[in-house]
Protein backbone atom coordinates (compact mmCIF):
# COMPACT_ATOMS: atom_id res chain seq x y z
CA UNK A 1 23.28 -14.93 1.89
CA UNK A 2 20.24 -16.09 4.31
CA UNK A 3 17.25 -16.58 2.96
CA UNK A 4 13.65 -15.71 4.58
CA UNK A 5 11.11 -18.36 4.20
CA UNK A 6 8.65 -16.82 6.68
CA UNK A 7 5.46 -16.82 4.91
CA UNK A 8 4.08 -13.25 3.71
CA UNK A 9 0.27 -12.06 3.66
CA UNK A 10 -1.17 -9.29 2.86
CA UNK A 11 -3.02 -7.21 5.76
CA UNK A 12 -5.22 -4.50 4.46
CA UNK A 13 -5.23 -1.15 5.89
CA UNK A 14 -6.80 2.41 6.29
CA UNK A 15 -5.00 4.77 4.32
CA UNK A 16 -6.37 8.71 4.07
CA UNK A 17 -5.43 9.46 0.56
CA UNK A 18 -5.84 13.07 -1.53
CA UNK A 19 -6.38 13.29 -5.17
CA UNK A 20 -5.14 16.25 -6.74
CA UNK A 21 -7.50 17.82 -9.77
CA UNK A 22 -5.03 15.43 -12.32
CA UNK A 23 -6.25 12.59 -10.62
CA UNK A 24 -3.35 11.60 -8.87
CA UNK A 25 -3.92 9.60 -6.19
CA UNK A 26 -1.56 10.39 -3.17
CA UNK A 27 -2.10 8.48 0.34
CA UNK A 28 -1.04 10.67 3.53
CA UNK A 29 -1.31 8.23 6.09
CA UNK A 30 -1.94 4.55 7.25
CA UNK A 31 -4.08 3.60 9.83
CA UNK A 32 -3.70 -0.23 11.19
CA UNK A 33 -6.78 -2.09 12.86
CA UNK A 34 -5.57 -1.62 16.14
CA UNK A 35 -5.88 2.35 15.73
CA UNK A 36 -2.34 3.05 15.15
CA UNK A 37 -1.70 5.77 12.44
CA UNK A 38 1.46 6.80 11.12
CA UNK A 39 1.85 9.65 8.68
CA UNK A 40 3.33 8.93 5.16
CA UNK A 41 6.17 11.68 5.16
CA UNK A 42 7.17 11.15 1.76
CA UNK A 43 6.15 8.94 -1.31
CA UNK A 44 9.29 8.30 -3.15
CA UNK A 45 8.14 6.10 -6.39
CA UNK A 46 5.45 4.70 -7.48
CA UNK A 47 4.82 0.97 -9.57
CA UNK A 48 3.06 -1.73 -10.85
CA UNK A 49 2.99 -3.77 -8.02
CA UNK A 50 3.58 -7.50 -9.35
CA UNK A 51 7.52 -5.07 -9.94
CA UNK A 52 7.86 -6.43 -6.24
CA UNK A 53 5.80 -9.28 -5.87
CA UNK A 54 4.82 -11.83 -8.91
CA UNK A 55 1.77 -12.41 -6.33
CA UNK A 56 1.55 -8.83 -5.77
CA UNK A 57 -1.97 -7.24 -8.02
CA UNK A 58 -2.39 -2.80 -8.17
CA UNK A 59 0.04 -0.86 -7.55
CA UNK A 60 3.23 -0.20 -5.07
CA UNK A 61 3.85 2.87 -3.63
CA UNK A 62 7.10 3.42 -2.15
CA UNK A 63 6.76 5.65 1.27
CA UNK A 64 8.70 6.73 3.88
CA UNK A 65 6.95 6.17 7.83
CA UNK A 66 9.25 7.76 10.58
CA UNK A 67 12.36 7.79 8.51
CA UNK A 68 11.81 4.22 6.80
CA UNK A 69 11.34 2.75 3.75
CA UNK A 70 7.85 1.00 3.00
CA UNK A 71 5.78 -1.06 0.20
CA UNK A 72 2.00 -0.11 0.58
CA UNK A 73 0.16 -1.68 -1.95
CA UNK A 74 -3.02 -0.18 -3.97
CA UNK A 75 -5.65 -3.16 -5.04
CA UNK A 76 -8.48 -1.69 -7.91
CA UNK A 77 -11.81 -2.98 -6.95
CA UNK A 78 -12.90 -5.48 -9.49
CA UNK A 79 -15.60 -3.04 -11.91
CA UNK A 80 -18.53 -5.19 -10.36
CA UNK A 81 -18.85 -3.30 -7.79
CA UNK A 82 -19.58 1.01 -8.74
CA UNK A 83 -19.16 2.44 -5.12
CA UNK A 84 -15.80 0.60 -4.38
CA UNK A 85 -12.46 2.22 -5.75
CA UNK A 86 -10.05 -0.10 -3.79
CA UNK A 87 -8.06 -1.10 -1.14
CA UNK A 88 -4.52 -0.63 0.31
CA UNK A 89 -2.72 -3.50 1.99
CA UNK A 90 0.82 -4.07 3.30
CA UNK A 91 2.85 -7.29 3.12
CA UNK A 92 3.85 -8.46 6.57
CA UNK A 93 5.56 -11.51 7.59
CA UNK A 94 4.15 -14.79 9.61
């Protein structure tokens, strides 16, 4: 079995996200620097993110864009700062 030793970083993103009166946090879209946006058409599980990554921090939620399988990753905002929630990222390769 290959193995790929292209180096990973993460790139953080624009995601519109809804949170339902439970406080579940559900993202409906990601939006990448350029402008881009794809829709999130389904999120199918949802994880502590170092699960996938030991240099992974948040949490992993497992979406489908246009019929594929994708990690986007929820970072918590350290408590130092009130106004800030977080930030979403993806893992993309060098």
């Amino acid at each position: 079995m290959a193995v790929d030793r292209r180096k990973q970083e993460r790139v953080y993103v624009r995601v519109c996200t809804d949170f339902d009166a439970t406080g579940y946090m559900q993202p409906r879209s990601v939006t990448w620097s350029d402008g881009r946006t794809f829709t999130i058409e389904k999120v199918k599980d949802f994880r502590p993110a170092n699960i996938y990554r030991e240099d992974c921090s948040g949490y992993c939620f497992t979406v489908m864009i246009r019929g594929e399988e994708k990690h986007l990753f929820f970072e918590p905002a350290d408590s130092t700062f009130a106004s800030r929630i977080g930030r979403w990222y993806v893992m993309t390769a060098n």
